[in-house]
C-alpha atoms as a PDB file:
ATOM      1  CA  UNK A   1     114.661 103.021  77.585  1.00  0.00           C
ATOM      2  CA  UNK A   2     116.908 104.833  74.996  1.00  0.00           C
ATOM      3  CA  UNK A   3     114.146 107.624  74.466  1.00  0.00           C
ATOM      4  CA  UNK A   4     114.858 108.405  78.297  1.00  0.00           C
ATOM      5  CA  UNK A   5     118.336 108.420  78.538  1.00  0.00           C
ATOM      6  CA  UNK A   6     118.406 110.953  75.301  1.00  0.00           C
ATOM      7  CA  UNK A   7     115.243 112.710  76.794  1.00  0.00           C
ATOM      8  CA  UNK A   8     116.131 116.246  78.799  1.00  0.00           C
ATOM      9  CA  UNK A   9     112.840 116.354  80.439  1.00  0.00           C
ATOM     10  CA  UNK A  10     113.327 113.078  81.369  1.00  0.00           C
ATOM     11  CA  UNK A  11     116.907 113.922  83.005  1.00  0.00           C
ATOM     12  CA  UNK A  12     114.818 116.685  84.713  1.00  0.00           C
ATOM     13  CA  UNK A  13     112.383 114.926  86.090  1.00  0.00           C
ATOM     14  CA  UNK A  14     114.514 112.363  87.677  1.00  0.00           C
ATOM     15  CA  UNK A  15     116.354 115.394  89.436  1.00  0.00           C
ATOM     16  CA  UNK A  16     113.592 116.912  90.776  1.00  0.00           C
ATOM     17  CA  UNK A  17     112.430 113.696  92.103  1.00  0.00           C
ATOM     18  CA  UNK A  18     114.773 112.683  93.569  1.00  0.00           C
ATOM     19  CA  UNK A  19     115.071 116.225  95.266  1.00  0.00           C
ATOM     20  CA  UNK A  20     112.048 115.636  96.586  1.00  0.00           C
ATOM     21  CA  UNK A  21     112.269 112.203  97.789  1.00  0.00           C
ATOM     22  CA  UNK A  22     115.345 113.036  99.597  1.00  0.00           C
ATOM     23  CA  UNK A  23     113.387 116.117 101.085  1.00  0.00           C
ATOM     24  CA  UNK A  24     110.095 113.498 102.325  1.00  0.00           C
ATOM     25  CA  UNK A  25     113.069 110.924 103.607  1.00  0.00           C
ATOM     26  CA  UNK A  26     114.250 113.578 106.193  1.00  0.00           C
ATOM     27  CA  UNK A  27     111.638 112.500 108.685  1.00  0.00           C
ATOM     28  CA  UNK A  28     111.938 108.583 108.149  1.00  0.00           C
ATOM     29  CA  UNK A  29     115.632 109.745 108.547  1.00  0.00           C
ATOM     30  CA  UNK A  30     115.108 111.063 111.709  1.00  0.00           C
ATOM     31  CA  UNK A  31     112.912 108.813 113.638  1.00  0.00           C
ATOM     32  CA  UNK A  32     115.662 106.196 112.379  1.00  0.00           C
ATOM     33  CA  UNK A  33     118.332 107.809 114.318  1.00  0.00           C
ATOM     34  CA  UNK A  34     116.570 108.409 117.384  1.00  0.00           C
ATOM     35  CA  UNK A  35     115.146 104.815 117.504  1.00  0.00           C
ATOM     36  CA  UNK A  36     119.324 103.256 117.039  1.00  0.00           C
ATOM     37  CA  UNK A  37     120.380 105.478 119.961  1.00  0.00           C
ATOM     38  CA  UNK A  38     118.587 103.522 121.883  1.00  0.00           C
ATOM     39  CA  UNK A  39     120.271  99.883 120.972  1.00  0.00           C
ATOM     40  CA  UNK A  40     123.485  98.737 121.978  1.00  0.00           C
ATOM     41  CA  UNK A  41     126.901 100.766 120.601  1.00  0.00           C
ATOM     42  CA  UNK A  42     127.887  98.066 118.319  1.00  0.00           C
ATOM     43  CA  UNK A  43     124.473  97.180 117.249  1.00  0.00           C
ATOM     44  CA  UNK A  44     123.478 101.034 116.143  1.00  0.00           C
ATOM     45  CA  UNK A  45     125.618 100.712 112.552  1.00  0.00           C
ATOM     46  CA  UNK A  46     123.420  97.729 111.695  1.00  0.00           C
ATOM     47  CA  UNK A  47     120.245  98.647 112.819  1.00  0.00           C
ATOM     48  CA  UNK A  48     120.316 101.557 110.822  1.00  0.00           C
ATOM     49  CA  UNK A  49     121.529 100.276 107.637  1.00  0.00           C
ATOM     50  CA  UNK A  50     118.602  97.909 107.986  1.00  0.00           C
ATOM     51  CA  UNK A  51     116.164 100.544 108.794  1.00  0.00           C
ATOM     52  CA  UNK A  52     117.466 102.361 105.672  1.00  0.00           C
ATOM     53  CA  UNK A  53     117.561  98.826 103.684  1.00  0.00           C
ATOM     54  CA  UNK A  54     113.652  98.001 104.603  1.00  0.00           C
ATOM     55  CA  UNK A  55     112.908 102.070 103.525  1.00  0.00           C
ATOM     56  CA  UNK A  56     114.276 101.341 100.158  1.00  0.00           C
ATOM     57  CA  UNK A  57     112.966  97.758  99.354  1.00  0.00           C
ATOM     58  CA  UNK A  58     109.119  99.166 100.911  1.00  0.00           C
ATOM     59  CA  UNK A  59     109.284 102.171  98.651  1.00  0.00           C
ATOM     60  CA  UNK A  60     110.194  99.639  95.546  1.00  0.00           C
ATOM     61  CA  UNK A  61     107.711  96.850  96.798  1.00  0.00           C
ATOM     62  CA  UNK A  62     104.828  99.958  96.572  1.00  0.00           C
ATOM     63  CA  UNK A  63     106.038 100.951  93.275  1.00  0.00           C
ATOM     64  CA  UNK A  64     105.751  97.588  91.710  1.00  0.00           C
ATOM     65  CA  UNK A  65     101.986  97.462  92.772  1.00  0.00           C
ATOM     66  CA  UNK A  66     101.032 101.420  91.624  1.00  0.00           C
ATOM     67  CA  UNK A  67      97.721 100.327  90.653  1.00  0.00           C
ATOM     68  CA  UNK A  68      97.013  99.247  94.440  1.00  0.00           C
ATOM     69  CA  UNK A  69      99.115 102.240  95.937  1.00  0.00           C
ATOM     70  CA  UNK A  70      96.963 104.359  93.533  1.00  0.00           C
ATOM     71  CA  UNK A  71      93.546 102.783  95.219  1.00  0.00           C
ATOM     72  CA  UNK A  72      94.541 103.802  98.157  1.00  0.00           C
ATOM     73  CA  UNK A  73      93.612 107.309  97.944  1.00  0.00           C
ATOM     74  CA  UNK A  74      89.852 105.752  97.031  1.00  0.00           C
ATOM     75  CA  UNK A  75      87.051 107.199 100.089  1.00  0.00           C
ATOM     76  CA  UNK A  76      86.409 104.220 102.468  1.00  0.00           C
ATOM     77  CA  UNK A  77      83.443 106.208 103.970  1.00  0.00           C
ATOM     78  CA  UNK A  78      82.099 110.099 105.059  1.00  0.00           C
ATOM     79  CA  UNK A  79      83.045 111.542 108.216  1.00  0.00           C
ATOM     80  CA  UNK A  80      81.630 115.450 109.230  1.00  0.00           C
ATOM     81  CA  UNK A  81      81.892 115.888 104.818  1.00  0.00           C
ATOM     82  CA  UNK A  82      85.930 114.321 104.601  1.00  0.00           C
ATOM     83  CA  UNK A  83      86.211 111.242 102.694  1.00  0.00           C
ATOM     84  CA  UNK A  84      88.288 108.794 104.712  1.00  0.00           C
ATOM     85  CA  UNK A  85      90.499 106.764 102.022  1.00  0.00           C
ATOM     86  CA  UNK A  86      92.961 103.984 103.740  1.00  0.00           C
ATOM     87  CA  UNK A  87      95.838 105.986 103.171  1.00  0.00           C
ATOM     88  CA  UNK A  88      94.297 108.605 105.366  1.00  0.00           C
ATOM     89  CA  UNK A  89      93.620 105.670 107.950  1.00  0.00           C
ATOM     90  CA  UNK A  90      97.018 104.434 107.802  1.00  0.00           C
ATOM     91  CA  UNK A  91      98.768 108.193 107.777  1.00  0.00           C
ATOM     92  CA  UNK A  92      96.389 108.719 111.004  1.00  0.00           C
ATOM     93  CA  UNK A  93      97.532 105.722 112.591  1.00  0.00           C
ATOM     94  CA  UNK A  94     100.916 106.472 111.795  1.00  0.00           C
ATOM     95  CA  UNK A  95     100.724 110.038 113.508  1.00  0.00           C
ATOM     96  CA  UNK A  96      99.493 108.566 116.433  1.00  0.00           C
ATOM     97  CA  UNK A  97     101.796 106.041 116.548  1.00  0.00           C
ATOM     98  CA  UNK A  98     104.851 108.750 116.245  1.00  0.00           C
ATOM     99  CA  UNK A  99     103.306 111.042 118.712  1.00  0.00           C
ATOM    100  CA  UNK A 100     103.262 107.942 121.458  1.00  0.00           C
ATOM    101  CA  UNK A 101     106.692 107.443 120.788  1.00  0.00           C
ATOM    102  CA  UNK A 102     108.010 110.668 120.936  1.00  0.00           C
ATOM    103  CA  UNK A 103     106.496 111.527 124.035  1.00  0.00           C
ATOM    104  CA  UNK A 104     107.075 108.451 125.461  1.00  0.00           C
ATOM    105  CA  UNK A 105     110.894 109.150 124.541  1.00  0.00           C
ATOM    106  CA  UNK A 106     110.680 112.501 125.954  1.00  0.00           C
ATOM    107  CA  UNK A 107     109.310 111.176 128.974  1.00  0.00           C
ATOM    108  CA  UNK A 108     111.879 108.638 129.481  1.00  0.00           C
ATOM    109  CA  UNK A 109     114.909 111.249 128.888  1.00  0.00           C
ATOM    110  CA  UNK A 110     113.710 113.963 131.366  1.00  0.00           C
ATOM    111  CA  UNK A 111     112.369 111.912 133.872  1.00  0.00           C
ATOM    112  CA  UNK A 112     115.405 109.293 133.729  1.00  0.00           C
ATOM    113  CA  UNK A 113     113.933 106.169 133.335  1.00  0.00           C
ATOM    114  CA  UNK A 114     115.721 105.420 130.428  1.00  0.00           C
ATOM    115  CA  UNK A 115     118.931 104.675 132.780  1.00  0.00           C
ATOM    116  CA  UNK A 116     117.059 100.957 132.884  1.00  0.00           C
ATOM    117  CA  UNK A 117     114.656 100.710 130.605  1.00  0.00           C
ATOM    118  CA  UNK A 118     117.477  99.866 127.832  1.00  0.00           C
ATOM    119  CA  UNK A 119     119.517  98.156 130.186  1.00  0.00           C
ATOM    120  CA  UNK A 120     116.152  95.665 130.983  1.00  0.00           C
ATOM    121  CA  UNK A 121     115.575  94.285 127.482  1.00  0.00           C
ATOM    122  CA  UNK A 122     119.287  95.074 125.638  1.00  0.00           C
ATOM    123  CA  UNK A 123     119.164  91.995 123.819  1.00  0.00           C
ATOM    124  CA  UNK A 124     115.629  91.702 122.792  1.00  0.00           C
ATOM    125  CA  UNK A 125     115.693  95.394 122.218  1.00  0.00           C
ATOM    126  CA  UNK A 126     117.449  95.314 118.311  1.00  0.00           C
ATOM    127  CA  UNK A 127     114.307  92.936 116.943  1.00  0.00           C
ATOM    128  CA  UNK A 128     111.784  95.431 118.784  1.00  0.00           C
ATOM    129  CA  UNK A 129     113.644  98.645 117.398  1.00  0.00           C
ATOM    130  CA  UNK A 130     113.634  96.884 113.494  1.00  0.00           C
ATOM    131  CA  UNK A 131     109.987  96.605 113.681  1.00  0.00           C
ATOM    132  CA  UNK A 132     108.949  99.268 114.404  1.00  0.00           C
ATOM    133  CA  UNK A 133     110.999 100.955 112.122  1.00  0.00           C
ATOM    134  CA  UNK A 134     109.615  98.709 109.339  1.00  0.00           C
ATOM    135  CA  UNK A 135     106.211 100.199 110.555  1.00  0.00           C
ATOM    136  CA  UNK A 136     106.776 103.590 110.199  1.00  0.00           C
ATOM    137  CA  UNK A 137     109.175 103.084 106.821  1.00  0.00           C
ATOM    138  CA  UNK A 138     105.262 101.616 105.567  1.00  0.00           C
ATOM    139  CA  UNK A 139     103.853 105.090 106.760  1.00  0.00           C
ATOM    140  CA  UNK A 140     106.520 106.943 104.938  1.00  0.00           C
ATOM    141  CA  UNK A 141     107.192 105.137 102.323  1.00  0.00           C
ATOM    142  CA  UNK A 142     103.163 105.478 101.415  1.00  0.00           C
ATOM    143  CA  UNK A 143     103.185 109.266 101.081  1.00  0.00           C
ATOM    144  CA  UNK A 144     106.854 109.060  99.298  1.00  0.00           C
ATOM    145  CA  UNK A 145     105.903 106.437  96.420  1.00  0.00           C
ATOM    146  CA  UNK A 146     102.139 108.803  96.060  1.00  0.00           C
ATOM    147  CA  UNK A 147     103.980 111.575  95.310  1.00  0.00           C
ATOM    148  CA  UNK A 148     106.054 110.113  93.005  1.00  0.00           C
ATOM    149  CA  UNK A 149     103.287 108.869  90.992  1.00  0.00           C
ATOM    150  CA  UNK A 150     101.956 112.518  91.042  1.00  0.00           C
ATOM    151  CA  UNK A 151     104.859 113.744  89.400  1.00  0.00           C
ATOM    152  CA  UNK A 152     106.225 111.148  86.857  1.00  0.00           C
ATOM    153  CA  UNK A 153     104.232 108.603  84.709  1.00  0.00           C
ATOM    154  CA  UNK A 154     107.648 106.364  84.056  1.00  0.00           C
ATOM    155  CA  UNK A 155     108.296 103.639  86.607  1.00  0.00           C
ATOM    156  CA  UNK A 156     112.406 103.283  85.992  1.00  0.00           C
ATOM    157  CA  UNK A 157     112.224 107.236  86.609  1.00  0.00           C
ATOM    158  CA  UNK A 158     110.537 106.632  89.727  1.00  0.00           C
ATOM    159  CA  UNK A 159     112.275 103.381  91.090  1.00  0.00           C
ATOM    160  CA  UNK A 160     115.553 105.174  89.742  1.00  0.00           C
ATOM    161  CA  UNK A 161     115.035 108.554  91.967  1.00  0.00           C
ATOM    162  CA  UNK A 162     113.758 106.206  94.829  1.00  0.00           C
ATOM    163  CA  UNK A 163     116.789 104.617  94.961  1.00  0.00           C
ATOM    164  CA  UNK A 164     119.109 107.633  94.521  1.00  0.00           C
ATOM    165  CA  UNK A 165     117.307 108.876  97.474  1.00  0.00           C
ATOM    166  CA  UNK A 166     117.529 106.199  99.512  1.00  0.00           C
ATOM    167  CA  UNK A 167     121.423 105.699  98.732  1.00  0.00           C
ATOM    168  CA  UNK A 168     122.123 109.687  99.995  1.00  0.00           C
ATOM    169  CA  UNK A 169     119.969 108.595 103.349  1.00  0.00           C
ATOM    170  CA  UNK A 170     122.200 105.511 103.895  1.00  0.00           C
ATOM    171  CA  UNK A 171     125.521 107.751 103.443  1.00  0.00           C
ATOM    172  CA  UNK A 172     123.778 110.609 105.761  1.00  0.00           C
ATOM    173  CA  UNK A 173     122.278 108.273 108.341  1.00  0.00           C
ATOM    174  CA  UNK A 174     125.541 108.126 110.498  1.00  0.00           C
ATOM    175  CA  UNK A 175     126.487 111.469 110.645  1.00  0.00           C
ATOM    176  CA  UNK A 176     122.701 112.005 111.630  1.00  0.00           C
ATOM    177  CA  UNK A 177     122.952 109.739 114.268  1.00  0.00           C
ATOM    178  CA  UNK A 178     126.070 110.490 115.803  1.00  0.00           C
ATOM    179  CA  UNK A 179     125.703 113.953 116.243  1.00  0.00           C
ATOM    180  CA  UNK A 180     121.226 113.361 117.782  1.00  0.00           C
ATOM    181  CA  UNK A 181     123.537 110.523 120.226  1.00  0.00           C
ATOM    182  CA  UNK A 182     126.425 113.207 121.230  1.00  0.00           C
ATOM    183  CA  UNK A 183     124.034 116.184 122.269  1.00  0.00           C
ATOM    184  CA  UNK A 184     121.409 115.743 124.194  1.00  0.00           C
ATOM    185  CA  UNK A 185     119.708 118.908 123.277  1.00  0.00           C
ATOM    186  CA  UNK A 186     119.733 117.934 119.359  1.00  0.00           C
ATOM    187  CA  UNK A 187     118.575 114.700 120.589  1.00  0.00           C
ATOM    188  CA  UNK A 188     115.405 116.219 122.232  1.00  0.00           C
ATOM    189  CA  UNK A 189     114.984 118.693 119.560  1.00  0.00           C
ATOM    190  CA  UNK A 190     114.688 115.460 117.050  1.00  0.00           C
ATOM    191  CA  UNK A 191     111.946 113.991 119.459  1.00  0.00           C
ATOM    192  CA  UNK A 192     109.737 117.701 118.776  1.00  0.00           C
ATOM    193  CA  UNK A 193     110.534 117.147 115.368  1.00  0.00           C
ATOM    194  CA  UNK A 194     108.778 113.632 115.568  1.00  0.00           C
ATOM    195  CA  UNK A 195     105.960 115.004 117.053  1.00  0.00           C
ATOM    196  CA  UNK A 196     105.396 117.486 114.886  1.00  0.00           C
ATOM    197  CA  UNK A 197     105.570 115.437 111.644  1.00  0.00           C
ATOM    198  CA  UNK A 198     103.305 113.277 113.868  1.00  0.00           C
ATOM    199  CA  UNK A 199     100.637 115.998 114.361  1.00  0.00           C
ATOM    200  CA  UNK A 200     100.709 116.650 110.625  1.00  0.00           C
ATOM    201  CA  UNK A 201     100.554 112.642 109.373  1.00  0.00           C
ATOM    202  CA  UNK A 202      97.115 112.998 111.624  1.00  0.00           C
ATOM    203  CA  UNK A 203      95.911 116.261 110.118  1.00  0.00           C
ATOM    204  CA  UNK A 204      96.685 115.695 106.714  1.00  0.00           C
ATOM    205  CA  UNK A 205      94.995 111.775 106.733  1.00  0.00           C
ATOM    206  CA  UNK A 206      91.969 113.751 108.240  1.00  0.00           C
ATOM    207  CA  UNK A 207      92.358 116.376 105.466  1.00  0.00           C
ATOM    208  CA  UNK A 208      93.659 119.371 106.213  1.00  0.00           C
ATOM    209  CA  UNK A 209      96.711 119.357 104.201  1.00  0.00           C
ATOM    210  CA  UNK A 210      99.825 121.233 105.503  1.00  0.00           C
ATOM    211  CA  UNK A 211     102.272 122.347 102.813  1.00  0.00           C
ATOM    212  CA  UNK A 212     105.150 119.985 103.768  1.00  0.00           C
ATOM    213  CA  UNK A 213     107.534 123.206 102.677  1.00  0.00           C
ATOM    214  CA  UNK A 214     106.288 125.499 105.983  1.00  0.00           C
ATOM    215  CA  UNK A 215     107.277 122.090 107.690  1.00  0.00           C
ATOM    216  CA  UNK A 216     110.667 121.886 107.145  1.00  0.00           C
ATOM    217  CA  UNK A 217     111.376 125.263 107.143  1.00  0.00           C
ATOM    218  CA  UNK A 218     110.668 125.402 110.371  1.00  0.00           C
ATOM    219  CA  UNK A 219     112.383 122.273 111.346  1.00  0.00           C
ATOM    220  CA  UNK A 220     115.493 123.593 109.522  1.00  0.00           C
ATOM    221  CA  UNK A 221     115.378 126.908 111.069  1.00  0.00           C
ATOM    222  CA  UNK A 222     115.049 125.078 114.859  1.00  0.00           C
ATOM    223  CA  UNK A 223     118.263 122.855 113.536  1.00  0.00           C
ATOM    224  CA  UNK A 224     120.101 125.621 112.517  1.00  0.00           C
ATOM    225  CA  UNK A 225     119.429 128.195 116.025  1.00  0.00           C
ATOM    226  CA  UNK A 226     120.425 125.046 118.184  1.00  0.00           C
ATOM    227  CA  UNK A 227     123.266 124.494 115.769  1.00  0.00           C
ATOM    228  CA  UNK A 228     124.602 128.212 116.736  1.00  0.00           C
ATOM    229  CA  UNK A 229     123.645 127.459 120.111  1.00  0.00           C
ATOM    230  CA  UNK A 230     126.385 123.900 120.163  1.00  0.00           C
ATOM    231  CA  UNK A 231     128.829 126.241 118.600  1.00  0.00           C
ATOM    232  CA  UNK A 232     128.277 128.693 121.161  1.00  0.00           C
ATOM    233  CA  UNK A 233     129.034 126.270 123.891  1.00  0.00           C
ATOM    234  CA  UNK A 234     132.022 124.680 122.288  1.00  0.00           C
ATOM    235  CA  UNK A 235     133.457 128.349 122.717  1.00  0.00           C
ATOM    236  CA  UNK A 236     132.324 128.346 125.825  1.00  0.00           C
ATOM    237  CA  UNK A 237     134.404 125.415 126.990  1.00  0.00           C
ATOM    238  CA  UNK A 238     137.609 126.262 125.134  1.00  0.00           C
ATOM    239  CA  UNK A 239     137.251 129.612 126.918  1.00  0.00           C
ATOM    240  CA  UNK A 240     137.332 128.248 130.201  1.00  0.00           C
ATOM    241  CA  UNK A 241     139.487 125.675 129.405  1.00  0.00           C
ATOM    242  CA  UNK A 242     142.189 128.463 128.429  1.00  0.00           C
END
């Protein structure tokens, strides 16, 4: 433990993991901020920090069984030449799962029948929401804790940069959520968002990996136009307000 803390690549590989498990924790971020908007006001604060809770204690849970997590990536059987591992199962399942959602969501917001679907099950909805936010935290948590292992051998570097990670979600969760739960237009652009991370869980458990880099630039590019776009509108209003 001393070696570490007086150990500079040590110091840098913490940092760089934990960049990049903040970086894979923008999705689960995401589809936890969509999935509160759609409890009760008061309940939204706690379903969140629960969702963010369950991320951290499934990504330390993993970490404590590496040799298992490691197994994963094993081949199950041969389809058309790919060997299908369960982790490529459960990323595939995952995708699909996320693209049913999203669409689903999307469905609900253009088409209105969200007015009372929430309004039907407001009570029951909170336990619904958690689990299946505990389901896709397993998804996400998966690919997060693999990479890890890729890129450090020591476990207190990886449970340490898991943890830093998960501590800058919790304190950018509610500014996240807010803002996808005041604009409607960021809130739909965070659905597309799902569905593309969705499309790529599927590809990438069926083997065509996608640099996740490409991915995000492109998600932060989208955030950023329809960023200019809100700021453009504010203006808007203040000029006709004037």
């Amino acid at each position: 433990m001393i070696e570490l803390l007086t150990d500079p690549h040590a110091w840098i590989s913490l940092l760089t993991l934990t960049v990049m498990e903040i970086v894979l924790g923008i999705d689960n971020l995401i589809f936890i901020a969509v999935l509160v908007d759609r409890l009760p006001p008061e309940q939204r604060d706690q379903g969140r920090r629960i969702g963010i809770i369950l991320a951290l204690v499934t990504r330390l849970m993993l970490l404590s069984v590496l040799s298992w997590v490691i197994g994963l990536t094993e081949p199950l059987f041969t389809i058309f030449d790919h060997a299908v591992s369960l982790r490529d199962v459960i990323l595939i399942g995952g995708g699909l799962f996320l693209l049913t959602k999203a669409t689903r969501e999307i469905h609900e917001s253009i088409e209105g029948d969200e007015e009372a679907g929430p309004e039907k099950g407001k009570h029951a909805a909170f336990g619904a929401v958690i689990v299946q936010i505990a389901l896709l935290d397993i998804i996400f948590s998966i690919d997060s804790v693999i990479t890890a292992v890729g890129m450090v051998d020591e476990l207190i570097i990886m449970s340490t940069a898991v943890i830093l990670a998960v501590i800058v979600m919790l304190i950018a969760s509610g500014p996240v959520a807010d803002f996808v739960s005041r604009h409607p237009t960021i809130k739909m652009l965070a659905f597309s968002f799902l569905l593309l991370i969705g499309t790529t869980l599927i590809a990438d458990g069926a083997g065509f990996h996608f640099p996740k880099g490409y991915l995000y630039a492109a998600m932060a590019f989208s955030a950023f136009v329809e960023f200019l776009n809100t700021l453009a509108r504010g203006r808007r209003k203040k000029a006709k307000t004037a």
